[in-house]
Protein backbone atom coordinates (compact mmCIF):
# COMPACT_ATOMS: atom_id res chain seq x y z
CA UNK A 1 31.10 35.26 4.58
CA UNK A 2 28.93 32.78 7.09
CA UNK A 3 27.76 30.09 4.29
CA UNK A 4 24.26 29.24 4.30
CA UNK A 5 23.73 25.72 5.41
CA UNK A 6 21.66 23.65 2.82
CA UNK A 7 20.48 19.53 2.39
CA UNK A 8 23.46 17.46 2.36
CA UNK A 9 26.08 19.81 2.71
CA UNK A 10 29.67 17.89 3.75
CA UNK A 11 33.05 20.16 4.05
CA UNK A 12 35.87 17.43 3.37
CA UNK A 13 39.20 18.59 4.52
CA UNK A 14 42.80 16.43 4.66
CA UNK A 15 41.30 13.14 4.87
CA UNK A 16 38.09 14.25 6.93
CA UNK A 17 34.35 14.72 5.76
CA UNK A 18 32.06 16.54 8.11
CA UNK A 19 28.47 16.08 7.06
CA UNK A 20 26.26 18.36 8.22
CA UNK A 21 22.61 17.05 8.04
CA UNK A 22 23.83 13.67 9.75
CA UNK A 23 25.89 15.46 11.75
CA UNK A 24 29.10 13.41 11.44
CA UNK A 25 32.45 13.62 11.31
CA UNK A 26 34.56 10.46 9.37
CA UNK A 27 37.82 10.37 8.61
CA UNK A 28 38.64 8.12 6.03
CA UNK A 29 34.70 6.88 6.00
CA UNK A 30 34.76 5.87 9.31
CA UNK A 31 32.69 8.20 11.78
CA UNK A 32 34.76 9.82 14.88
CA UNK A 33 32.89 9.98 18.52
CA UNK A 34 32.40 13.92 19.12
CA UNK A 35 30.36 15.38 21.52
CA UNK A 36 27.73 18.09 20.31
CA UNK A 37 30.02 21.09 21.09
CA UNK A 38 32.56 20.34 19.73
CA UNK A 39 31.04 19.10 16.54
CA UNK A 40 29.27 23.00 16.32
CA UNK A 41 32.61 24.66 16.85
CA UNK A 42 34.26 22.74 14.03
CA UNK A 43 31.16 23.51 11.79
CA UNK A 44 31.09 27.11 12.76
CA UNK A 45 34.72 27.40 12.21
CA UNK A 46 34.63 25.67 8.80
CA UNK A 47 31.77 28.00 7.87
CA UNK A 48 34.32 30.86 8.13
CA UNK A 49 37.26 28.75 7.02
CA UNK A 50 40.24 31.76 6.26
CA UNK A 51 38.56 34.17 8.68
CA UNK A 52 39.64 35.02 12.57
CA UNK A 53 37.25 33.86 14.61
CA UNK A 54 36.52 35.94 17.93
CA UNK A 55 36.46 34.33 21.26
CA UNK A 56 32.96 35.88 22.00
CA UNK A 57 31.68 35.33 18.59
CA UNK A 58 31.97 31.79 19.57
CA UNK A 59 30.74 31.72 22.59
CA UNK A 60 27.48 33.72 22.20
CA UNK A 61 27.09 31.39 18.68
CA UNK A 62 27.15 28.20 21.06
CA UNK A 63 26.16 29.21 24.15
CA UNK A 64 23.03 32.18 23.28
CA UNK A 65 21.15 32.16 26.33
CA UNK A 66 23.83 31.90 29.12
CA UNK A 67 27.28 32.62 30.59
CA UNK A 68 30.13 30.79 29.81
CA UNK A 69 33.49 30.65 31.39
CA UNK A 70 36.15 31.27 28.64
CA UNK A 71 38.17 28.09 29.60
CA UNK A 72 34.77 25.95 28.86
CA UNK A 73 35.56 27.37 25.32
CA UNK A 74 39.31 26.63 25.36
CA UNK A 75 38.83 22.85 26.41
CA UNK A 76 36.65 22.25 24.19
CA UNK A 77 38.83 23.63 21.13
CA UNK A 78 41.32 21.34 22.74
CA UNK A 79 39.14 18.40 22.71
CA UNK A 80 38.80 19.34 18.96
CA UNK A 81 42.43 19.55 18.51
CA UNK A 82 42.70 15.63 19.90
CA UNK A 83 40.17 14.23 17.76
CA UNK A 84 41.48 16.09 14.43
CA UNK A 85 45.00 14.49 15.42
CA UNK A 86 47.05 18.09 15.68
CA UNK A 87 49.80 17.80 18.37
CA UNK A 88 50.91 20.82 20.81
CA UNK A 89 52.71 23.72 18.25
CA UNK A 90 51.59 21.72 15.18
CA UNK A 91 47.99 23.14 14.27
CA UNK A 92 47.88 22.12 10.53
CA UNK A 93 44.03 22.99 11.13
CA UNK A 94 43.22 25.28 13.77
CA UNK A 95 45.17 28.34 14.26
CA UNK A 96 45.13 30.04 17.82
CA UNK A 97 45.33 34.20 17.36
CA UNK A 98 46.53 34.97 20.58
CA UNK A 99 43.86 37.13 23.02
CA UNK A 100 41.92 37.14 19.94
CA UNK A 101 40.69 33.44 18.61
CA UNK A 102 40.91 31.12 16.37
CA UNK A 103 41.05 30.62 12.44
CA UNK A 104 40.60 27.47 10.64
CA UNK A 105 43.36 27.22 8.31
CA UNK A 106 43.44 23.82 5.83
CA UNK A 107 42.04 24.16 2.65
CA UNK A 108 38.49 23.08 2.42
CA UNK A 109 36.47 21.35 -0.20
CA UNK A 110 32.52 21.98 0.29
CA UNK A 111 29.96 19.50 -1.33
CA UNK A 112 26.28 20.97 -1.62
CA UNK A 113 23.31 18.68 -3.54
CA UNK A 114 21.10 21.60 -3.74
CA UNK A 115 20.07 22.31 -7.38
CA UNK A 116 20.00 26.15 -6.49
CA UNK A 117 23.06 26.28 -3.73
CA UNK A 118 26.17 28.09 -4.55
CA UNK A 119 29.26 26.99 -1.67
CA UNK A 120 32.45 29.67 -1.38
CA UNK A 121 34.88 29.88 1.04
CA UNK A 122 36.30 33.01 2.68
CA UNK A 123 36.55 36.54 0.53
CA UNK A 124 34.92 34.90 -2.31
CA UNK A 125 31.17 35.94 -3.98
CA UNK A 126 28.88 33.64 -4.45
CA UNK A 127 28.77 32.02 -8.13
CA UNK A 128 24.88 31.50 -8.57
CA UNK A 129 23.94 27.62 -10.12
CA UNK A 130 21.47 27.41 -12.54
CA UNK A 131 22.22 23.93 -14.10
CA UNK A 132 19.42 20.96 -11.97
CA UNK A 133 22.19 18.41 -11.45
CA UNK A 134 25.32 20.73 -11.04
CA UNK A 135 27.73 20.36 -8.35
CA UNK A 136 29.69 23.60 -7.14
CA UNK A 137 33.20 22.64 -5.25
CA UNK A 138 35.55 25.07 -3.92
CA UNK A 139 39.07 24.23 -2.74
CA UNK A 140 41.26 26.73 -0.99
CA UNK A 141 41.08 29.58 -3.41
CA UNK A 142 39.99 27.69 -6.75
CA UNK A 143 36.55 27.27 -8.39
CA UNK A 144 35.60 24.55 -10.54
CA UNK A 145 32.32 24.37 -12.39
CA UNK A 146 30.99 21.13 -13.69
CA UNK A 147 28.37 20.99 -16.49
CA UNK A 148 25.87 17.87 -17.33
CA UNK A 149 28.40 15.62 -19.25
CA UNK A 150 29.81 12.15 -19.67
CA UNK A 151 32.87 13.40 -16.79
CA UNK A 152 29.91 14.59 -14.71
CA UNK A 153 27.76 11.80 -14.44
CA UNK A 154 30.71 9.23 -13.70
CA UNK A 155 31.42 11.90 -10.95
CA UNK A 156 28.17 12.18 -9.82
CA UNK A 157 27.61 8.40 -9.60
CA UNK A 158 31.00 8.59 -7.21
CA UNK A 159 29.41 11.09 -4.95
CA UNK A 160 25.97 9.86 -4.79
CA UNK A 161 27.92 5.89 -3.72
CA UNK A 162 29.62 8.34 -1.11
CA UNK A 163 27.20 10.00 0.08
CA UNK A 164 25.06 6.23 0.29
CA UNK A 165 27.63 5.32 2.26
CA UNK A 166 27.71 8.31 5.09
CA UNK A 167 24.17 7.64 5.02
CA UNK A 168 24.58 3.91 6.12
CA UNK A 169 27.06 4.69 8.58
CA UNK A 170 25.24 7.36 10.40
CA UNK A 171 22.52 4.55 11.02
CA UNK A 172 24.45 3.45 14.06
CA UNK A 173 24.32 6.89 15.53
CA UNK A 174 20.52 7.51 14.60
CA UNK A 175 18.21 7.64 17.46
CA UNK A 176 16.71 4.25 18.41
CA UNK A 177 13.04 2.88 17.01
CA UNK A 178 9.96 3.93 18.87
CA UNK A 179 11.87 6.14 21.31
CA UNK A 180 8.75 8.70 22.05
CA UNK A 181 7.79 4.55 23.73
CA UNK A 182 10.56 5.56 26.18
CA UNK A 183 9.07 6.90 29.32
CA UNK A 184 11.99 5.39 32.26
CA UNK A 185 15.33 5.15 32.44
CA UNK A 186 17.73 3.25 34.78
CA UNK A 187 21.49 4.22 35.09
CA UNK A 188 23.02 1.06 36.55
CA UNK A 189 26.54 1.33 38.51
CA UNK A 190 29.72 1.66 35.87
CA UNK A 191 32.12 -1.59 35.99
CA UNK A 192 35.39 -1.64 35.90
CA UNK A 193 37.40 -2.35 32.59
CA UNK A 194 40.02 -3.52 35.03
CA UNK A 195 39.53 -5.56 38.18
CA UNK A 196 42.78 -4.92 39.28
CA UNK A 197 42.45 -0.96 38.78
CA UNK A 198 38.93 -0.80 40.02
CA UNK A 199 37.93 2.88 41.79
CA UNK A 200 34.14 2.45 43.25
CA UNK A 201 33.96 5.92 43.82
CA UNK A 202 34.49 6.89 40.53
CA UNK A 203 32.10 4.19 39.13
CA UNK A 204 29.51 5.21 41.23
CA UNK A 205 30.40 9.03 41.40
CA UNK A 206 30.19 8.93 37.35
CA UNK A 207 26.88 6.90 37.35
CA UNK A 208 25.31 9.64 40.21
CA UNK A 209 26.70 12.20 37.94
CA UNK A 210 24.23 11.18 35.13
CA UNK A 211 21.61 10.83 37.07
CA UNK A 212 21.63 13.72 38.96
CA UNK A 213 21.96 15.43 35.32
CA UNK A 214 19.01 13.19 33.12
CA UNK A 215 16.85 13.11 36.17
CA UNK A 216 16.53 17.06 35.42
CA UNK A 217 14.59 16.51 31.92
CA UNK A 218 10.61 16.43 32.24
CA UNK A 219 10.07 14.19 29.14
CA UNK A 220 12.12 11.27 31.39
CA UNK A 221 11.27 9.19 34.82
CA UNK A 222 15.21 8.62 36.15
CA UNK A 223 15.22 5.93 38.86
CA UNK A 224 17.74 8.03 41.82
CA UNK A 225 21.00 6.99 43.35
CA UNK A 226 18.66 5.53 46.03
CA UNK A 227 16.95 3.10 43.91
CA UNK A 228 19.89 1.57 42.14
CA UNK A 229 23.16 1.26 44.19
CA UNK A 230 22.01 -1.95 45.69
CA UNK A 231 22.82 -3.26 42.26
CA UNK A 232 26.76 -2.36 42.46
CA UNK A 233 27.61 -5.79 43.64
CA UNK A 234 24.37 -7.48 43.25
CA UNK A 235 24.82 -10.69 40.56
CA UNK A 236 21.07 -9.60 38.65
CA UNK A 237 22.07 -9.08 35.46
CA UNK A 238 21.26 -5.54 33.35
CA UNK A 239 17.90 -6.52 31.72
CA UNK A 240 16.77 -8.55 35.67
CA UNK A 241 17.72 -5.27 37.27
CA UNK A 242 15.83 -3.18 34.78
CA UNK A 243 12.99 -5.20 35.16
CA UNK A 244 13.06 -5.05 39.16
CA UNK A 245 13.45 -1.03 38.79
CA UNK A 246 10.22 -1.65 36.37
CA UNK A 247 11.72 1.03 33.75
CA UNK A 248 11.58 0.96 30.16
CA UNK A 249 15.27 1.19 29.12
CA UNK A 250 18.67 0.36 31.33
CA UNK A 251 21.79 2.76 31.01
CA UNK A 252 24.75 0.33 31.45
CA UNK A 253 28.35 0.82 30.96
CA UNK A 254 32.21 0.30 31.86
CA UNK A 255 34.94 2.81 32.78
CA UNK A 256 38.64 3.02 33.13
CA UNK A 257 40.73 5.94 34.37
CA UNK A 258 44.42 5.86 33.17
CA UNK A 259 46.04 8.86 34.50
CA UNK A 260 44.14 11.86 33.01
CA UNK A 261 42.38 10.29 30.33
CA UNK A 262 39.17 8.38 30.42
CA UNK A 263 38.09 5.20 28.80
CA UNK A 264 33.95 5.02 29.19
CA UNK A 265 31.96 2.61 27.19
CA UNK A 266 27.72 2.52 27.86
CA UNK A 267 25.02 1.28 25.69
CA UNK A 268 21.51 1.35 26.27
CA UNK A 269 19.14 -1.80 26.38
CA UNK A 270 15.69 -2.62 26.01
CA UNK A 271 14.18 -4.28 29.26
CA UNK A 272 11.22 -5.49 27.24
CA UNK A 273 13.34 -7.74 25.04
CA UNK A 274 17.39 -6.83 25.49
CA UNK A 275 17.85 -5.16 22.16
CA UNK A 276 20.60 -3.09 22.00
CA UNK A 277 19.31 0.64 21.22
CA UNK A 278 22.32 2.42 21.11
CA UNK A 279 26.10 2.21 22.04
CA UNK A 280 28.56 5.04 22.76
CA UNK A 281 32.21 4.93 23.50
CA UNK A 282 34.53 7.32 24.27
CA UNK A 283 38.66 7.22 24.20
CA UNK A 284 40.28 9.68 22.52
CA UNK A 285 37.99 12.59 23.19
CA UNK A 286 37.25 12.06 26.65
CA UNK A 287 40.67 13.75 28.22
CA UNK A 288 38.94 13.66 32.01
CA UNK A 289 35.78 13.15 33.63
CA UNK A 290 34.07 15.99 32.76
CA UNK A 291 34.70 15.70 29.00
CA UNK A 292 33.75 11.88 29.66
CA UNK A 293 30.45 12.94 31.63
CA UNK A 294 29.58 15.89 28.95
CA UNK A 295 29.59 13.58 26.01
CA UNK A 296 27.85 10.75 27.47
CA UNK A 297 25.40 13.25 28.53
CA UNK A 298 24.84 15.03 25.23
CA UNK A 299 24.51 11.79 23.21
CA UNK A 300 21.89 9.73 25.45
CA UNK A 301 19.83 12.85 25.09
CA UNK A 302 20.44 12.61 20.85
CA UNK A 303 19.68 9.11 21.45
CA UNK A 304 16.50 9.15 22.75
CA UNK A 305 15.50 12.17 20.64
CA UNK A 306 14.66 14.11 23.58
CA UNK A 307 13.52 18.03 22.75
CA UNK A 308 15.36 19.95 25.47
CA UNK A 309 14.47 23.48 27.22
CA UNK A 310 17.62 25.87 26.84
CA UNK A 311 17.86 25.28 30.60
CA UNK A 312 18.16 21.74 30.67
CA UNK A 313 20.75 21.88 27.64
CA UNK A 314 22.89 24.21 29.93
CA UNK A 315 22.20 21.52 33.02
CA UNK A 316 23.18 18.65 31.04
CA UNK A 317 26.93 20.01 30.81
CA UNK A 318 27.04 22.07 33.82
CA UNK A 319 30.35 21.64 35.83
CA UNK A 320 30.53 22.59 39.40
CA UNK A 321 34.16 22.88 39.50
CA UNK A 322 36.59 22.55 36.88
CA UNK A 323 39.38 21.27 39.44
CA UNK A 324 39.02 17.53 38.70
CA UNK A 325 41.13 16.20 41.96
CA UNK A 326 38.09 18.47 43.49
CA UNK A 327 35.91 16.56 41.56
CA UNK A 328 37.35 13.18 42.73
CA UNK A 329 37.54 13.74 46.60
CA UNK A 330 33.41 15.02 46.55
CA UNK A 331 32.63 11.66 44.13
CA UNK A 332 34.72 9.94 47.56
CA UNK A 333 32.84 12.06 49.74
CA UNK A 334 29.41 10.91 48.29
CA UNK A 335 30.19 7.29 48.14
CA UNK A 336 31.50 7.30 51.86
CA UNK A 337 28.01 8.84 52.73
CA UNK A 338 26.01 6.68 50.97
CA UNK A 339 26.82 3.63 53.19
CA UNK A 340 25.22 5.54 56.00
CA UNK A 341 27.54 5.05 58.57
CA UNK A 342 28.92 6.97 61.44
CA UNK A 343 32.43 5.87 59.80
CA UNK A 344 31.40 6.63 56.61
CA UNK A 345 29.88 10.39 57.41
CA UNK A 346 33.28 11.01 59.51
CA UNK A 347 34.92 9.62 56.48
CA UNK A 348 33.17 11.49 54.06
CA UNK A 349 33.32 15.38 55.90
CA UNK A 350 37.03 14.53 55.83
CA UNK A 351 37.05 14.39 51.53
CA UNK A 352 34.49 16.94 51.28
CA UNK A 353 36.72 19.23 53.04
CA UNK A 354 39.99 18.53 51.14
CA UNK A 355 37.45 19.36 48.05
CA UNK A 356 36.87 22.76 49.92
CA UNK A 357 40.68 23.28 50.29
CA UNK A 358 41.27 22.86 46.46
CA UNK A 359 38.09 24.76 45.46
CA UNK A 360 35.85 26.76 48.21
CA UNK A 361 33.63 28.01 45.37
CA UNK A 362 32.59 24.53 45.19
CA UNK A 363 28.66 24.37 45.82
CA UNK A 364 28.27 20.52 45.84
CA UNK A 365 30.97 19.56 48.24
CA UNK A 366 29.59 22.44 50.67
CA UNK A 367 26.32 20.55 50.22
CA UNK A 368 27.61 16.82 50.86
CA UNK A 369 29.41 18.56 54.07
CA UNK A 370 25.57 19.53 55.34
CA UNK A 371 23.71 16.03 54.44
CA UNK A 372 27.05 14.59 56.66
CA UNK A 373 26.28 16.64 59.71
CA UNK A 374 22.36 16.61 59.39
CA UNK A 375 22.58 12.55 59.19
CA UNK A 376 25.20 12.72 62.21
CA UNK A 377 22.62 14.71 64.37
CA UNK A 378 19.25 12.80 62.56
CA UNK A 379 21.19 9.69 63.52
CA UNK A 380 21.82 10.19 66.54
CA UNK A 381 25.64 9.85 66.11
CA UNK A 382 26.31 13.66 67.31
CA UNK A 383 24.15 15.85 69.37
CA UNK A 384 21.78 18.33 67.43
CA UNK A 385 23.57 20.77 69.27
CA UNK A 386 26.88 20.29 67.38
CA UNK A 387 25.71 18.88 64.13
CA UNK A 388 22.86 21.65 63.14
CA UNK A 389 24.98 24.77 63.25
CA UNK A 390 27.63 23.08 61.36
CA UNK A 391 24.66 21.73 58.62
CA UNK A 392 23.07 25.27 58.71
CA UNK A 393 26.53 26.71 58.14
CA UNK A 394 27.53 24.37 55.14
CA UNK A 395 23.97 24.29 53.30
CA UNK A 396 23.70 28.19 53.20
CA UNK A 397 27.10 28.77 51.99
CA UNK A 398 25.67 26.01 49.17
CA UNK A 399 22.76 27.64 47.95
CA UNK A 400 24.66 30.98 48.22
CA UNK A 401 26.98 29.66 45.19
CA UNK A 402 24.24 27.94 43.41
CA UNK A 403 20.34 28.79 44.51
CA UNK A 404 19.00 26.00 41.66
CA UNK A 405 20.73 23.19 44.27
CA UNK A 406 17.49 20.56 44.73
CA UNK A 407 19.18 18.94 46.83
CA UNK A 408 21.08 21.33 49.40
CA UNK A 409 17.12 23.10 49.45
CA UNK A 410 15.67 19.77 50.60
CA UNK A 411 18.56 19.42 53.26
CA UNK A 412 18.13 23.09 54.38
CA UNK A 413 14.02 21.86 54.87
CA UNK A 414 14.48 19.02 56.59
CA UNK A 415 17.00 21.28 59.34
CA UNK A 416 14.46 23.95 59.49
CA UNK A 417 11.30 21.10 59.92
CA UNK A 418 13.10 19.06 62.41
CA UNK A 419 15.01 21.83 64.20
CA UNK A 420 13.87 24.53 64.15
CA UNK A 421 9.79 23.86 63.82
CA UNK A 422 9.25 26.80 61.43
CA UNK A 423 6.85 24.79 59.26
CA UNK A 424 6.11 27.47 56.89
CA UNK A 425 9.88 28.21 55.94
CA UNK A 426 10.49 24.81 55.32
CA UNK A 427 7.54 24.52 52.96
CA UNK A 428 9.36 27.52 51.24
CA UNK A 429 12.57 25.53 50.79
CA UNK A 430 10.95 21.82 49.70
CA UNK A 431 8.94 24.04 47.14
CA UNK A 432 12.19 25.96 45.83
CA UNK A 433 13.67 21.95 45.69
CA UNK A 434 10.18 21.08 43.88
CA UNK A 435 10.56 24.20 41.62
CA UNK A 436 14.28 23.80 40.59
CA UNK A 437 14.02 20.01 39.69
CA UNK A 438 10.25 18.36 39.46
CA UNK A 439 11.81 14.86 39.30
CA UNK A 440 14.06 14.80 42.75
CA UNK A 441 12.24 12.10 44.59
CA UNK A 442 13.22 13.14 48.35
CA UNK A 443 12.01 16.29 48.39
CA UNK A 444 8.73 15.22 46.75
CA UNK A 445 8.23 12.19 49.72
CA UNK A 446 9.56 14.37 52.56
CA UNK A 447 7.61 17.74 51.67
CA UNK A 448 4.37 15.08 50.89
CA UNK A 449 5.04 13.46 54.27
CA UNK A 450 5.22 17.02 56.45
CA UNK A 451 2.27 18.45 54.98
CA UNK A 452 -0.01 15.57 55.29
CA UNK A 453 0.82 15.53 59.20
CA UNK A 454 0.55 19.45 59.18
CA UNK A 455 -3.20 18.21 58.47
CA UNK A 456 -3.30 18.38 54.51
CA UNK A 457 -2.66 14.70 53.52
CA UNK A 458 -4.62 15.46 50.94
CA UNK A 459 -2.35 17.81 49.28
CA UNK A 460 0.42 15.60 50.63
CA UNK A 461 -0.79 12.56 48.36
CA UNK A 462 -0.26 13.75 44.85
CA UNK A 463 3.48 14.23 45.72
CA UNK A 464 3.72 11.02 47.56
CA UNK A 465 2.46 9.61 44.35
CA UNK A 466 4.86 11.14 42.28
CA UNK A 467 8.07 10.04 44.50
CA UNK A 468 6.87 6.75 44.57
CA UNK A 469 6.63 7.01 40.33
CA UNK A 470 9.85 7.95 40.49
CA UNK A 471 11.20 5.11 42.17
CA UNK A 472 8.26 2.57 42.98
CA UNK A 473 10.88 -0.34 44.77
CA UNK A 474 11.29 2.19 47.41
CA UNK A 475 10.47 0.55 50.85
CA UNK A 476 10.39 4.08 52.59
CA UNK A 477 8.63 5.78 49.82
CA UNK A 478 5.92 2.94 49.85
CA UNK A 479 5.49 3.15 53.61
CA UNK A 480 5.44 6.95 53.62
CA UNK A 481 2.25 6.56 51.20
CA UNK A 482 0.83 4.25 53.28
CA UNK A 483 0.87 6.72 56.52
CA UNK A 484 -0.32 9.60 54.30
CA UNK A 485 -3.27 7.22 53.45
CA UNK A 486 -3.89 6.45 57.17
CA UNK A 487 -3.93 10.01 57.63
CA UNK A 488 -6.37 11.13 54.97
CA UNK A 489 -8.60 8.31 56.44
CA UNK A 490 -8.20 6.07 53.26
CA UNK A 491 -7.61 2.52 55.02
């Protein structure tokens, strides 16, 4: 049977303690970095310790309200594998039934402090307490009941130092003081572990990442890639650069890729005074990027106690591709774009196409290959002629992979404003960019900019506005307001 969670329940297995309230997982007292999936697929499979556990029954337990590849499931069971220590063909914990699922199989000790909680494990009934300081343990098949004695108060006194302790130690993952304060948020470029190792794409193709994924939540202003990669070699430190993006807290951190595995370490600081809120880092469980990505992800939104939508839980892990050399030629791709050079866009088509060859179902890399050719033409680097068909081409084949793409939306607005002069179609598509992500800056600006010299600055204003909160060091943003002023006859 499924037991009923209750206050301060911990299942302690080998020499591991998963507490459930805090949700932690130590091993030998000291806590374990897991990201919130996998620590809900160890619970739910301690829950039914003994019992198979169906594929599907796990994913529609973790993932309710939308459709999960399988393989999303089988990483992260491997992820739990790594950080429970079992090597390949030596599950002492998780058993794999093949085509089936999985079965936790360790013997499993289950600590309740409810006055009125009975704990069992697999095929047993529930033994009903009825003594107000009893403590009901079950271990593998065995019951032990202990009664209000001399034994049981030295035991009790052992448990209650225990559980003191958890407590204390989950105060370094708690969410930080005063975080409803928290209103703005800078990501800062990743450094390198290693200057001799460094990859700038990957720092900065990580740090867009996380953007492009927090920048989704309403409860948040995230500065955009725009705002901050000025500061990838800039010598401001964190808390100068925080306080030139005028945000509340900075997003900093260092990363290191050693063959397949990851090595990411962030913390997030206080502009207002340079306290450390919270600190994060992740070895052993991060096994690639998107594992490293996902659990950064998952635990500055615990951080900052932010209440998220079902939809922007299932954006905050969402993976475009799940081929990570894909991955790696569209972060190059985006970092040879961003220097906004006829070298760099040439450069950049050239790694968003050998993303194509390795994945064609991959939506973001067909986007990057339109903002290449629409720059090319808007630049005046290729003729319109060339350029458009080749953007049109790319950013339809986009948004027919993934409609919710802000971004490839904006592009395909700014093609059919500039290009093609259908006005009201391209309102359409900065509206659909608008809809699918409130806080993407460009399409705010450009849609507020067309309107206002359609002859409704008016309406134009309010989005201005809210581009320019979004990222108020913007010199084009602030300009942009200023014309939309001069149009709406407010000099």
């Amino acid at each position: 049977m499924v037991i009923e969670r209750q206050p301060m329940t911990m299942f302690e297995f080998d020499e591991f303690c998963l507490n459930v309230q805090e949700r932690l997982l130590l091993r030998q007292g000291e806590p374990l970095h897991v990201t919130p999936k996998v620590f809900d697929i160890l619970l739910f499979l301690l829950e039914n310790n003994g019992r198979l556990v169906e594929k599907n029954e796990l994913l529609e337990h973790l993932w309710p309200d939308s459709f999960v590849e399988e393989g999303v499931l089988t990483r992260n069971i491997s992820d739990l594998r790594k950080v429970l220590g079992e090597k390949t063909g030596a599950h002492k914990f998780i058993e794999t039934v093949p085509k089936h699922g999985y079965r936790f199989i360790a013997a499993v000790r289950i600590v309740a402090d409810s006055s009125d909680t009975a704990s069992t494990t697999p095929n047993q009934s529930t033994i009903p307490s009825t003594e107000p300081t009893s403590v009901l343990l079950a271990f593998g098949n065995q019951r032990s009941r202990l009664k209000w004695n001399p034994m049981v108060m030295m035991v009790g006194g052992v448990l209650i130092a225990l559980l003191l302790g958890v407590w204390w130690i989950s105060r370094r993952t708690r969410p930080p003081e005063n975080v409803a304060q928290i209103k703005s948020l800078a990501v800062l470029p990743f450094k390198p572990l290693n200057e001799n190792t460094r990859q700038e794409f990957l720092e900065l193709g990580v740090t867009d990442t996380l953007i492009a994924r927090l920048s989704t939540f309403n409860q948040l202003l995230v500065r955009p890639t725009s705002a901050i990669h000025r500061y990838t070699h800039s010598t401001l430190n964190s808390l100068e650069a925080g306080r030139e993006l005028q945000v509340d807290v900075i997003l900093e951190g260092s990363i290191q890729k050693l063959d397949e595995r990851v090595r990411v370490t962030v913390r997030l600081l206080r502009v207002a005074d340079g306290r450390q809120l919270w600190a994060y880092q992740c070895e052993e469980s991060c096994t690639n990027l998107f594992t490293a990505q996902d659990a950064i992800s998952e635990n500055i939104a615990s951080a900052l106690a932010l209440q998220l939508t079902n939809e922007e839980r299932q954006r905050l892990t969402k993976h475009y591709t799940n081929n990570t050399e894909a991955y790696q030629f569209y972060m190059r791709g985006r970092w040879f774009w961003n220097q906004r050079t006829a070298e760099g866009f040439q450069k950049a088509i050239i790694n968003f196409e050998q993303a194509l060859a390795l994945d064609p179902q991959y939506p973001l890399a067909w986007a990057g290959l339109a903002d290449c050719w629409q720059l090319l033409s808007g630049y005046t680097i290729v003729s319109p002629k060339e350029a458009i068909p080749k953007a049109n081409a790319a950013v339809e084949k986009a948004l027919a992979l993934d409609p919710t793409l802000a971004e490839a939306h904006t592009t395909l607005a700014m093609i059919t404003q500039n290009y093609d002069r259908d006005w009201q179609k391209a309102e359409k598509s900065y509206l659909r960019a608008i809809d699918v992500n409130p806080n993407y800056a460009t399409a705010l600006a450009w849609y507020g900019e067309m309107i206002a010299w359609l002859g409704r600055p008016e309406e134009g204003l309010p989005h201005m506005r809210r581009a320019l909160k979004l990222d108020p060091t913007s010199l084009v943003f602030n300009k942009d307001l200023a014309v939309i002023l001069y149009l709406a006859r407010q000099y």
